[in-house]
PDB file of N, CA and C in Angstrom:
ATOM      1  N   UNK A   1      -1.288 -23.914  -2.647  1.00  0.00           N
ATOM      2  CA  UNK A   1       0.028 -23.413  -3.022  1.00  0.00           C
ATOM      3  C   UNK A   1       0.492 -22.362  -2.015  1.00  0.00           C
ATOM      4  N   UNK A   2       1.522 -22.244  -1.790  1.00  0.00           N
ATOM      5  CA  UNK A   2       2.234 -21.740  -1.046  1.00  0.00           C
ATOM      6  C   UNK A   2       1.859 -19.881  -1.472  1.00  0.00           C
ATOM      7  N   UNK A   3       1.882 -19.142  -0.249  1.00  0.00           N
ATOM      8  CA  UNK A   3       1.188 -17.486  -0.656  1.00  0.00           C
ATOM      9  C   UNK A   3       2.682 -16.969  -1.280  1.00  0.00           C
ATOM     10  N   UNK A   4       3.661 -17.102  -0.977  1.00  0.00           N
ATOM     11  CA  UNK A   4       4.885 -16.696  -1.788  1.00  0.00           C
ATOM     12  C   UNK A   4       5.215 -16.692  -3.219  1.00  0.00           C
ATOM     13  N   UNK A   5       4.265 -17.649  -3.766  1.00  0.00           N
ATOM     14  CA  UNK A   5       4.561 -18.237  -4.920  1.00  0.00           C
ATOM     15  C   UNK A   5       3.799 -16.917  -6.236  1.00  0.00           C
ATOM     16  N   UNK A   6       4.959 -16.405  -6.706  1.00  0.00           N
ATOM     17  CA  UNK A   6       4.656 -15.489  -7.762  1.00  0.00           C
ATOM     18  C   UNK A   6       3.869 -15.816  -9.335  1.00  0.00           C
ATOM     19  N   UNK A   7       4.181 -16.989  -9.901  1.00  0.00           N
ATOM     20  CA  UNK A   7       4.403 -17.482 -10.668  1.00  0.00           C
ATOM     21  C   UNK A   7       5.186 -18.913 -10.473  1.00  0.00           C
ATOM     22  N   UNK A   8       4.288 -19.818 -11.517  1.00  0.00           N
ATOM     23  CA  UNK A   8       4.458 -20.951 -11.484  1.00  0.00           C
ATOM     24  C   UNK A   8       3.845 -21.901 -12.873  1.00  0.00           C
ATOM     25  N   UNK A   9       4.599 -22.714 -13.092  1.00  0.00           N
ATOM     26  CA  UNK A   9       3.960 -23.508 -14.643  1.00  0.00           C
ATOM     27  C   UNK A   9       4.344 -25.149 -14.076  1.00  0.00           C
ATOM     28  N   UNK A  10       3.482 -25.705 -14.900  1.00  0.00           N
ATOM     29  CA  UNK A  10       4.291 -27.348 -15.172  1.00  0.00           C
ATOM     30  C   UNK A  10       4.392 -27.593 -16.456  1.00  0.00           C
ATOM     31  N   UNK A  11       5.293 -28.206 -16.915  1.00  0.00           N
ATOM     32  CA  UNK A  11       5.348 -28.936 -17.971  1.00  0.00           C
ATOM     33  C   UNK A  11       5.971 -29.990 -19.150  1.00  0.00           C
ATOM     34  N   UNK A  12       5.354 -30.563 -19.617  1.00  0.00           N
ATOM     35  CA  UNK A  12       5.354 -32.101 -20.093  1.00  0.00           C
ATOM     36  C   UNK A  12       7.312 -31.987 -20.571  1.00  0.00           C
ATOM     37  N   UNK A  13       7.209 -33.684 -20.737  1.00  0.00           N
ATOM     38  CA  UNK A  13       8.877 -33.786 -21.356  1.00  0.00           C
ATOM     39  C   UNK A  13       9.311 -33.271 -22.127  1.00  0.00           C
ATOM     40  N   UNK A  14       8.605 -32.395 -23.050  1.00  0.00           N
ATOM     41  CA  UNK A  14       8.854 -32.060 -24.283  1.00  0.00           C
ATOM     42  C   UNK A  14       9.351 -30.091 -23.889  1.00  0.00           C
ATOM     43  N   UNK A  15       9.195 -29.640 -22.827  1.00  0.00           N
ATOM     44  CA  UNK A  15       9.212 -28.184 -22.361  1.00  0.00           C
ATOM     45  C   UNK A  15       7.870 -27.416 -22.451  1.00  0.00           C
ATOM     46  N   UNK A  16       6.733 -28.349 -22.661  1.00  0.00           N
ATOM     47  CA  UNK A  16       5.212 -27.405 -23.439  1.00  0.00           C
ATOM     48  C   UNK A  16       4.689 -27.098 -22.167  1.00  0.00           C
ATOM     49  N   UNK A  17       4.136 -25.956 -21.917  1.00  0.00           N
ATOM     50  CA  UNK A  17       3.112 -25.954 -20.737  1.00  0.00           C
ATOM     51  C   UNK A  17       2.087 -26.518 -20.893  1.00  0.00           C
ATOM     52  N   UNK A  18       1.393 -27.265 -19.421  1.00  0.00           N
ATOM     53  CA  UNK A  18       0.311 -27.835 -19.456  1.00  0.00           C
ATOM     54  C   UNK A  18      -0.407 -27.161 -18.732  1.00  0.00           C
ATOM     55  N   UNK A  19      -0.073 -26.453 -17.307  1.00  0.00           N
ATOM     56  CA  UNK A  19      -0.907 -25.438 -16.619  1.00  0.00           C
ATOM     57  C   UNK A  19       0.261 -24.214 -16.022  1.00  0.00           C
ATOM     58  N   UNK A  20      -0.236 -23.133 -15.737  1.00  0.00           N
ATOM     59  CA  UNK A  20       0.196 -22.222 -15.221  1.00  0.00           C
ATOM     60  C   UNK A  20      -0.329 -21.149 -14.570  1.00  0.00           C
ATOM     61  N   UNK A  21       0.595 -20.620 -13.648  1.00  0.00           N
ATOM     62  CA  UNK A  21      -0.621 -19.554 -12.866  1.00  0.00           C
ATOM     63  C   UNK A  21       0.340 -17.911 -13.043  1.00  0.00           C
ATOM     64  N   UNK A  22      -0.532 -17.159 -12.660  1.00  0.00           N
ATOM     65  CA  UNK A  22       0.159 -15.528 -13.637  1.00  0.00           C
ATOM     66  C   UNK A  22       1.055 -15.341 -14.515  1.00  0.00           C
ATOM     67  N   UNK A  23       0.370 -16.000 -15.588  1.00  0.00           N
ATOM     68  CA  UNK A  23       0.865 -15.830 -17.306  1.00  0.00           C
ATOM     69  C   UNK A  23       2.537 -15.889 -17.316  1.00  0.00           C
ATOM     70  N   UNK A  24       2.892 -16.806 -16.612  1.00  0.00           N
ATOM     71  CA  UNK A  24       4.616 -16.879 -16.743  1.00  0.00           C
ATOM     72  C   UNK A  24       5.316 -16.923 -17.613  1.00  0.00           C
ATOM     73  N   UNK A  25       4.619 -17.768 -19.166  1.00  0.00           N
ATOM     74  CA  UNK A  25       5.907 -17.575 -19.932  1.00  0.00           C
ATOM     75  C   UNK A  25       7.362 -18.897 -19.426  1.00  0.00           C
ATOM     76  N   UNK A  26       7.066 -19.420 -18.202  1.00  0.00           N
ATOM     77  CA  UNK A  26       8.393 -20.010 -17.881  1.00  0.00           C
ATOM     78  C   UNK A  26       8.727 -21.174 -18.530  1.00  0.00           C
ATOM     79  N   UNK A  27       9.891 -21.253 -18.607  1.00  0.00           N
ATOM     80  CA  UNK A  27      10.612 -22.238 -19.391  1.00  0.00           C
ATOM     81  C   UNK A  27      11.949 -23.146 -18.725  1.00  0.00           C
ATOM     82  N   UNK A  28      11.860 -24.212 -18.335  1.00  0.00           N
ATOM     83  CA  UNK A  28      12.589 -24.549 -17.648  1.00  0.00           C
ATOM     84  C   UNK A  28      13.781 -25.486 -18.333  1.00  0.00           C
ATOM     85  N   UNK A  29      14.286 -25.815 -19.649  1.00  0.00           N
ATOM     86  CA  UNK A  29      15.120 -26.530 -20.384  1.00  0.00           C
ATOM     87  C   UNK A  29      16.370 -25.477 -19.937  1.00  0.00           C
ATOM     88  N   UNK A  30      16.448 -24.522 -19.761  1.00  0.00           N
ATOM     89  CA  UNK A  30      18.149 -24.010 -19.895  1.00  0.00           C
ATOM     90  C   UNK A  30      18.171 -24.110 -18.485  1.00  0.00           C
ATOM     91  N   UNK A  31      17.458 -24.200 -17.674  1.00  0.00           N
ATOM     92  CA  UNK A  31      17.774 -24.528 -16.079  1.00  0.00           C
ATOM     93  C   UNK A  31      18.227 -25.537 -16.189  1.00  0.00           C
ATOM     94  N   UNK A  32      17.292 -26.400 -16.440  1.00  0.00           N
ATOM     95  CA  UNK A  32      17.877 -28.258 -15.803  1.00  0.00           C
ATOM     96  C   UNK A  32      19.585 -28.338 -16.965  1.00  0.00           C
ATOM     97  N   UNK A  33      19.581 -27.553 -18.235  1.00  0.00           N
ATOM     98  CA  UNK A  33      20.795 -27.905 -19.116  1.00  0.00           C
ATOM     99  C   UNK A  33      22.046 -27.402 -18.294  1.00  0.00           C
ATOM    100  N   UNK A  34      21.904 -26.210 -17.505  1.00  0.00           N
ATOM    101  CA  UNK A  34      23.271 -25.930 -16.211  1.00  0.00           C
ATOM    102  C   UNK A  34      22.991 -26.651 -15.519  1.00  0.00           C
ATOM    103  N   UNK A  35      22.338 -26.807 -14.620  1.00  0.00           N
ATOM    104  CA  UNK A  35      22.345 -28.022 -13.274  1.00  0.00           C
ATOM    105  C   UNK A  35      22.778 -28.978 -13.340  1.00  0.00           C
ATOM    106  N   UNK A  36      22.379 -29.520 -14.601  1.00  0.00           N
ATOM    107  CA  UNK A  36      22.732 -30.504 -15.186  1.00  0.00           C
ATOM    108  C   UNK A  36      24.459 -31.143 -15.833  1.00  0.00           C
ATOM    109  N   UNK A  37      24.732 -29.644 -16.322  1.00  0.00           N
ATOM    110  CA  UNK A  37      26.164 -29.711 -16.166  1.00  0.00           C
ATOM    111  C   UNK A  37      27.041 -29.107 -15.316  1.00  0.00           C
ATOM    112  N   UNK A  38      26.725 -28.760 -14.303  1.00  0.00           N
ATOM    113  CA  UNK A  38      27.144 -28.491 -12.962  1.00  0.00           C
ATOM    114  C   UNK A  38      27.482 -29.796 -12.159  1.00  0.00           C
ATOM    115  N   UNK A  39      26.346 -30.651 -12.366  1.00  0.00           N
ATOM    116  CA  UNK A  39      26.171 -31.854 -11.503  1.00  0.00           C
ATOM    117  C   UNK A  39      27.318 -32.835 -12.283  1.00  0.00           C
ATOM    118  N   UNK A  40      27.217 -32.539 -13.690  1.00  0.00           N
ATOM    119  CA  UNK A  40      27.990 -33.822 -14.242  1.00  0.00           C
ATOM    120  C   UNK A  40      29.394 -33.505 -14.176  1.00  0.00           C
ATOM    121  N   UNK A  41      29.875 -32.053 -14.130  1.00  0.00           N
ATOM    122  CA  UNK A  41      31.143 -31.769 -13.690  1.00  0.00           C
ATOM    123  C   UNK A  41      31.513 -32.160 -12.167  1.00  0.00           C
ATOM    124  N   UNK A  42      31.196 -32.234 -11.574  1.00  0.00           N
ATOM    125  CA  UNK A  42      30.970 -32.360  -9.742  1.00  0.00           C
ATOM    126  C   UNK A  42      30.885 -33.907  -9.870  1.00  0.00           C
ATOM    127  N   UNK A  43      30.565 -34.932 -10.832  1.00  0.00           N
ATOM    128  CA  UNK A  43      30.416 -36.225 -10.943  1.00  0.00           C
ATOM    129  C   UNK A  43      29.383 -36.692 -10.143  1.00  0.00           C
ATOM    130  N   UNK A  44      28.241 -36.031 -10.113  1.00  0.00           N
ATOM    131  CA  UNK A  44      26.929 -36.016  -9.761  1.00  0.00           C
ATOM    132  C   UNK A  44      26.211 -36.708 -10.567  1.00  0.00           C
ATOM    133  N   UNK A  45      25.168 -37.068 -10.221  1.00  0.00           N
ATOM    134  CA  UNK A  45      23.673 -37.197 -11.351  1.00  0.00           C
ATOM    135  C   UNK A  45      22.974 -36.262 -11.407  1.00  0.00           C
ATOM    136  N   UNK A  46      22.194 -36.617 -12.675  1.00  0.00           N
ATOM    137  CA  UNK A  46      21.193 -35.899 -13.094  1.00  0.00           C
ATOM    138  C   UNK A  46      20.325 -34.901 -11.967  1.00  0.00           C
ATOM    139  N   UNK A  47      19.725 -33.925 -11.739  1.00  0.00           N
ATOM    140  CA  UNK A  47      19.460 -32.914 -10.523  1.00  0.00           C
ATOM    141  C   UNK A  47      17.829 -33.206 -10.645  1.00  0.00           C
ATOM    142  N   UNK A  48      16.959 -33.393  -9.605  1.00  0.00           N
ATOM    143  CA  UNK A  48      15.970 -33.275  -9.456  1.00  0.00           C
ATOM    144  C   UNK A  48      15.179 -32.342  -9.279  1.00  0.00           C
ATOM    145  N   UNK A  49      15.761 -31.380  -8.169  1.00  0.00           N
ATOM    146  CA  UNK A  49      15.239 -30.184  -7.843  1.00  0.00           C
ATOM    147  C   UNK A  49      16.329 -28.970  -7.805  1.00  0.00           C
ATOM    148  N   UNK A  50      15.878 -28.370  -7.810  1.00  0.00           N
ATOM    149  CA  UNK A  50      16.488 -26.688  -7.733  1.00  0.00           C
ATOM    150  C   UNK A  50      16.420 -25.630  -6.675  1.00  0.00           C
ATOM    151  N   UNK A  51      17.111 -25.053  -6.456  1.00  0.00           N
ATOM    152  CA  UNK A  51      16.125 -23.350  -6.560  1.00  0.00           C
ATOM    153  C   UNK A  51      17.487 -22.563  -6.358  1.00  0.00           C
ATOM    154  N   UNK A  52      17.227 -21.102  -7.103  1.00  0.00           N
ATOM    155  CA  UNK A  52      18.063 -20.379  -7.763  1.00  0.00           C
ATOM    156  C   UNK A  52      17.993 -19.061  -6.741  1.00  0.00           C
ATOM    157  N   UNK A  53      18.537 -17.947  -6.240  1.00  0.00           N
ATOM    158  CA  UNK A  53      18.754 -17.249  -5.558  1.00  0.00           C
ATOM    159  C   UNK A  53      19.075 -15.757  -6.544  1.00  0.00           C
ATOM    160  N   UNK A  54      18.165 -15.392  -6.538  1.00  0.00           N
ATOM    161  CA  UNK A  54      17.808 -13.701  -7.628  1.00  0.00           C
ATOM    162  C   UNK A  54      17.792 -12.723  -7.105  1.00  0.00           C
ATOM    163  N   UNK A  55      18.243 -12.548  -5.774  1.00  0.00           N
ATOM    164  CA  UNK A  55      18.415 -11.518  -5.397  1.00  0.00           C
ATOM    165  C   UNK A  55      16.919 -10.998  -4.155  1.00  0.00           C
ATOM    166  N   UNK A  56      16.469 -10.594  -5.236  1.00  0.00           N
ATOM    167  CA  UNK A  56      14.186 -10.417  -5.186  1.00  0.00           C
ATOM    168  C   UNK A  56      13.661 -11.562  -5.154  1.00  0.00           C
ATOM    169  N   UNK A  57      14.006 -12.363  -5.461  1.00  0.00           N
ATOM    170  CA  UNK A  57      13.105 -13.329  -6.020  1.00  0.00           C
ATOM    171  C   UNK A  57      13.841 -14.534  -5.737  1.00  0.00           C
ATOM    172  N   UNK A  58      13.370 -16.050  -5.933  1.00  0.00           N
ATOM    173  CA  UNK A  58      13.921 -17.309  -5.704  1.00  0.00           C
ATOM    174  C   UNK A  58      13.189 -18.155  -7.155  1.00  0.00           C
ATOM    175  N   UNK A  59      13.844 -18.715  -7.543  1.00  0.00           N
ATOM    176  CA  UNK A  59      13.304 -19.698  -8.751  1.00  0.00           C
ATOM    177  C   UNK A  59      13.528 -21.550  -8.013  1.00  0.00           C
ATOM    178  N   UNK A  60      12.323 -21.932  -7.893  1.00  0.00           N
ATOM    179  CA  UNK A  60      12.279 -23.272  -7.515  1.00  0.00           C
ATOM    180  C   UNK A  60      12.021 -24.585  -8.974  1.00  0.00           C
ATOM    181  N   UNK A  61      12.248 -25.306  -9.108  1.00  0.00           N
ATOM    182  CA  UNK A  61      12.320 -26.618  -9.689  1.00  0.00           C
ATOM    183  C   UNK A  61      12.309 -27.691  -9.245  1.00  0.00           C
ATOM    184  N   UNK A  62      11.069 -28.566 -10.052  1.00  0.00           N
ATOM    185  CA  UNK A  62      11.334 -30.247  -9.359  1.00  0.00           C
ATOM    186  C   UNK A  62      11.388 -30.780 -10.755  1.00  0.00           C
ATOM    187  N   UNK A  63      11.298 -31.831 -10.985  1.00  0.00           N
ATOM    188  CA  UNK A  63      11.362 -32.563 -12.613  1.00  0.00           C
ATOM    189  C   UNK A  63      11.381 -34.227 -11.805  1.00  0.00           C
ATOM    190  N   UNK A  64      10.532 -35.102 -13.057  1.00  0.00           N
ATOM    191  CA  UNK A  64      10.475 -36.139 -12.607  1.00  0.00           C
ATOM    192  C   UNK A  64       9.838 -36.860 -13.732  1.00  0.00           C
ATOM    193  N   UNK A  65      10.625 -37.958 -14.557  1.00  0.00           N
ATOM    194  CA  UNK A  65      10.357 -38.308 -15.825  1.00  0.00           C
ATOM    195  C   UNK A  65      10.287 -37.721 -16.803  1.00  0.00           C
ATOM    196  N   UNK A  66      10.887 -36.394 -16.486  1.00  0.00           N
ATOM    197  CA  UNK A  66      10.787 -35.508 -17.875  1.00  0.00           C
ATOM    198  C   UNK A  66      10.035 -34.331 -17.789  1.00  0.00           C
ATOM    199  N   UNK A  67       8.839 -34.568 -16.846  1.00  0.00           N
ATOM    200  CA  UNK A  67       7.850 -33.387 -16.503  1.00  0.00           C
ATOM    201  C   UNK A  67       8.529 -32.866 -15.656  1.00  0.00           C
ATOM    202  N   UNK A  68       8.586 -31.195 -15.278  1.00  0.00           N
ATOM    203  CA  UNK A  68       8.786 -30.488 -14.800  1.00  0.00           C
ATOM    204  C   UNK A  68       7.578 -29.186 -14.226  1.00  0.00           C
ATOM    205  N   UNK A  69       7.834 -28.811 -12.640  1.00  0.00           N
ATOM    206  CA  UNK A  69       6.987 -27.934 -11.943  1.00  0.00           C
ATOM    207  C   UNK A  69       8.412 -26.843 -11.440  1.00  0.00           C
ATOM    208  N   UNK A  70       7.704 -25.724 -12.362  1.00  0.00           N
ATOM    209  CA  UNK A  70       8.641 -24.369 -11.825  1.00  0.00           C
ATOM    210  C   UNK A  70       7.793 -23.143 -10.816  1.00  0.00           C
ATOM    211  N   UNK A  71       8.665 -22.106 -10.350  1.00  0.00           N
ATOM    212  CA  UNK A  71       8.118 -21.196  -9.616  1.00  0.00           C
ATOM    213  C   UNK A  71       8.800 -20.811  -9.328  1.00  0.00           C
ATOM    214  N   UNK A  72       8.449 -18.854  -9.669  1.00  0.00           N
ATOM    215  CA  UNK A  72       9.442 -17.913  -9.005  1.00  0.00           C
ATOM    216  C   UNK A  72       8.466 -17.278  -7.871  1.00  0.00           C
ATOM    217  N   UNK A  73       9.173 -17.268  -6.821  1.00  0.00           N
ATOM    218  CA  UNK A  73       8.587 -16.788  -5.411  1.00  0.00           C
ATOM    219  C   UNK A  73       9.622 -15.554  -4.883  1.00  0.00           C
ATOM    220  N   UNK A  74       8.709 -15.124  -4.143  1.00  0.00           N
ATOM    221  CA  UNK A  74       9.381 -14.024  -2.835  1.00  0.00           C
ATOM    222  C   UNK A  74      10.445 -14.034  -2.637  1.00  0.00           C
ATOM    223  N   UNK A  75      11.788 -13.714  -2.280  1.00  0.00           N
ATOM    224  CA  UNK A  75      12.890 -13.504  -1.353  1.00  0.00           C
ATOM    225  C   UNK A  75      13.094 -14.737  -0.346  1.00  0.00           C
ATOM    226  N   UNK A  76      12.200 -14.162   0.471  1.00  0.00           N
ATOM    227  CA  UNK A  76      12.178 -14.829   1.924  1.00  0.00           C
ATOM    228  C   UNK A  76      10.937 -16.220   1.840  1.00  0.00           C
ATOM    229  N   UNK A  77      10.765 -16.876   0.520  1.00  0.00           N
ATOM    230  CA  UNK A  77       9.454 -17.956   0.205  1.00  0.00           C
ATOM    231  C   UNK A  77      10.594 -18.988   1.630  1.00  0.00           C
ATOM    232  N   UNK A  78       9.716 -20.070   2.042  1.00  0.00           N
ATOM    233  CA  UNK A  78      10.545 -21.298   2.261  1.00  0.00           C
ATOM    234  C   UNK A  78      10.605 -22.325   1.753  1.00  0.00           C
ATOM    235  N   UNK A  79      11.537 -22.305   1.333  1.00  0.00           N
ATOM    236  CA  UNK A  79      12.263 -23.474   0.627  1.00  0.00           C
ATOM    237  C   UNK A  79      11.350 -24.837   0.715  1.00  0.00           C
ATOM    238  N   UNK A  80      11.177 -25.459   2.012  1.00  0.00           N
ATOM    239  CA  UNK A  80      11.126 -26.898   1.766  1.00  0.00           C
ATOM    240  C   UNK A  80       8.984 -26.677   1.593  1.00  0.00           C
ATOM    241  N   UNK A  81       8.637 -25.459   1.632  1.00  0.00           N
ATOM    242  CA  UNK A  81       7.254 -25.644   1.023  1.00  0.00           C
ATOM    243  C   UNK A  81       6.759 -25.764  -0.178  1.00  0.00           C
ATOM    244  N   UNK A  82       7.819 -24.669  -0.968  1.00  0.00           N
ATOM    245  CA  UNK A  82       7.081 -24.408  -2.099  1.00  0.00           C
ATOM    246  C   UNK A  82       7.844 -25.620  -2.852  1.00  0.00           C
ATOM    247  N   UNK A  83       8.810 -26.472  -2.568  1.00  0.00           N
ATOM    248  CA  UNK A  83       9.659 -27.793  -3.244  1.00  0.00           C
ATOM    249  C   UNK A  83       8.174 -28.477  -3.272  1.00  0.00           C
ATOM    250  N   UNK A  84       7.495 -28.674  -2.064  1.00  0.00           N
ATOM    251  CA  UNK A  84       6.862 -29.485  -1.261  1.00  0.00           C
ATOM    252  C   UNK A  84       5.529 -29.360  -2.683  1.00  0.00           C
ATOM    253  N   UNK A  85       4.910 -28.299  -2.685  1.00  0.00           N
ATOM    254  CA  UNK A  85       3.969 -27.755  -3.225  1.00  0.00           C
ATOM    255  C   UNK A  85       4.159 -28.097  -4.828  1.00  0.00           C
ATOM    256  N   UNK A  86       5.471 -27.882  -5.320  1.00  0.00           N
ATOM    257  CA  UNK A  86       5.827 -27.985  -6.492  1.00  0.00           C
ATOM    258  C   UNK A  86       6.083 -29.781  -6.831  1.00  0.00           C
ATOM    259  N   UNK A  87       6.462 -30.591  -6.291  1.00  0.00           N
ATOM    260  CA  UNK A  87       6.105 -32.118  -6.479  1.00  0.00           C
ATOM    261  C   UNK A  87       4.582 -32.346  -5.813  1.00  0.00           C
ATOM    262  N   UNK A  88       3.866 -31.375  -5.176  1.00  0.00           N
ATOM    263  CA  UNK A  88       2.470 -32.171  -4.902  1.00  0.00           C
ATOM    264  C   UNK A  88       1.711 -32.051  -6.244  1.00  0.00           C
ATOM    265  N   UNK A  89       1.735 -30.739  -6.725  1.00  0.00           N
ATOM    266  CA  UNK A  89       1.248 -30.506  -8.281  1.00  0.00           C
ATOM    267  C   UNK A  89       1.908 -31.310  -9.422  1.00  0.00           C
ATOM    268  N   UNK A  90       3.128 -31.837  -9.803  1.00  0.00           N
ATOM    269  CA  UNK A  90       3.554 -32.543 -10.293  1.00  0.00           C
ATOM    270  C   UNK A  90       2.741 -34.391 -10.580  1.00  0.00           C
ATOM    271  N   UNK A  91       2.531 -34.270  -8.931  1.00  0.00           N
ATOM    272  CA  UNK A  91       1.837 -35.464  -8.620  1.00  0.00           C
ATOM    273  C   UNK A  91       0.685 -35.958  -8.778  1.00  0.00           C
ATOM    274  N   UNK A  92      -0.575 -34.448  -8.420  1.00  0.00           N
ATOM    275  CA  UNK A  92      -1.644 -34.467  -8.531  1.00  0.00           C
ATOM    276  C   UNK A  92      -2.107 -34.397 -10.062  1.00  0.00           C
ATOM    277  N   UNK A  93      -1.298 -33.538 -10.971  1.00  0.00           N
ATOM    278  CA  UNK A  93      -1.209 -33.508 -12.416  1.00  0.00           C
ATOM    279  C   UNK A  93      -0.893 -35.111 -13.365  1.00  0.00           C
ATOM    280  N   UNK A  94      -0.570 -35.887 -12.344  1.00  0.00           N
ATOM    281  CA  UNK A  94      -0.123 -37.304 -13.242  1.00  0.00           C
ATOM    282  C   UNK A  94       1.118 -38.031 -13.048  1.00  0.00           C
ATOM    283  N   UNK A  95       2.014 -36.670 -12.464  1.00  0.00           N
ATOM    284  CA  UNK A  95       3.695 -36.924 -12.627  1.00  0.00           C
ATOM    285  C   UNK A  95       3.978 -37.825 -11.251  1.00  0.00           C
ATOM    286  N   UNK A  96       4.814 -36.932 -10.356  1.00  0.00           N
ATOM    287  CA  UNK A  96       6.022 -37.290  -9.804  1.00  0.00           C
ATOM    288  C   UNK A  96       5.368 -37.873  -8.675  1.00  0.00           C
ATOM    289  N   UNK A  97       6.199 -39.393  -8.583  1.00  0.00           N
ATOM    290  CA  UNK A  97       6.013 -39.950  -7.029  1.00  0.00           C
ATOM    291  C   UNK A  97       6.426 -39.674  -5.787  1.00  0.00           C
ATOM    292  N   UNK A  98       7.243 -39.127  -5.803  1.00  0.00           N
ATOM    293  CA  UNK A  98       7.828 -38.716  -4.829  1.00  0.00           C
ATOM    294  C   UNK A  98       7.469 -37.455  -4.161  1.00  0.00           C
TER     295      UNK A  98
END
């Protein structure tokens, strides 16, 4: 995993955690529910991945069949690693092909 990565969870379709690393607590259903209607206003599809801009901090997202891999990182994390990192765990956990 990427050294940026503060916190991080995955979990099943239902929003339950299945693993996580420094006691996050994270919850990712009201993320994907804006993105989600962000995208459908914009006449988009459904959003795969994320990441959110906090100022301190960056919040990343992938989702794929329902399972979802979150993580809040550093400021300055890069982007296409911790995406990278966050569908490899997805993957290695059971989930996402891609």
């Amino acid at each position: 995993m990427s050294t940026s990565i503060r916190r991080a969870a995955l979990m099943d379709a239902e929003g339950h955690v299945e693993a996580e690393i420094g006691g996050t607590g994270l919850e990712a259903s009201g993320l994907w529910q804006a993105v989600d209607d962000a995208a459908r206003l914009l006449g988009r599809p459904p959003v795969h991945q994320c990441e959110v801009g906090l100022g301190d901090a960056l919040v990343f997202a992938v989702r794929d069949g329902g399972r979802s891999a979150v993580a809040v990182t550093d400021a300055d994390a890069t982007a296409g690693l911790v995406l990278y990192d966050l569908r490899h765990a997805l993957r290695s956990s059971g989930g996402a092909d891609a």
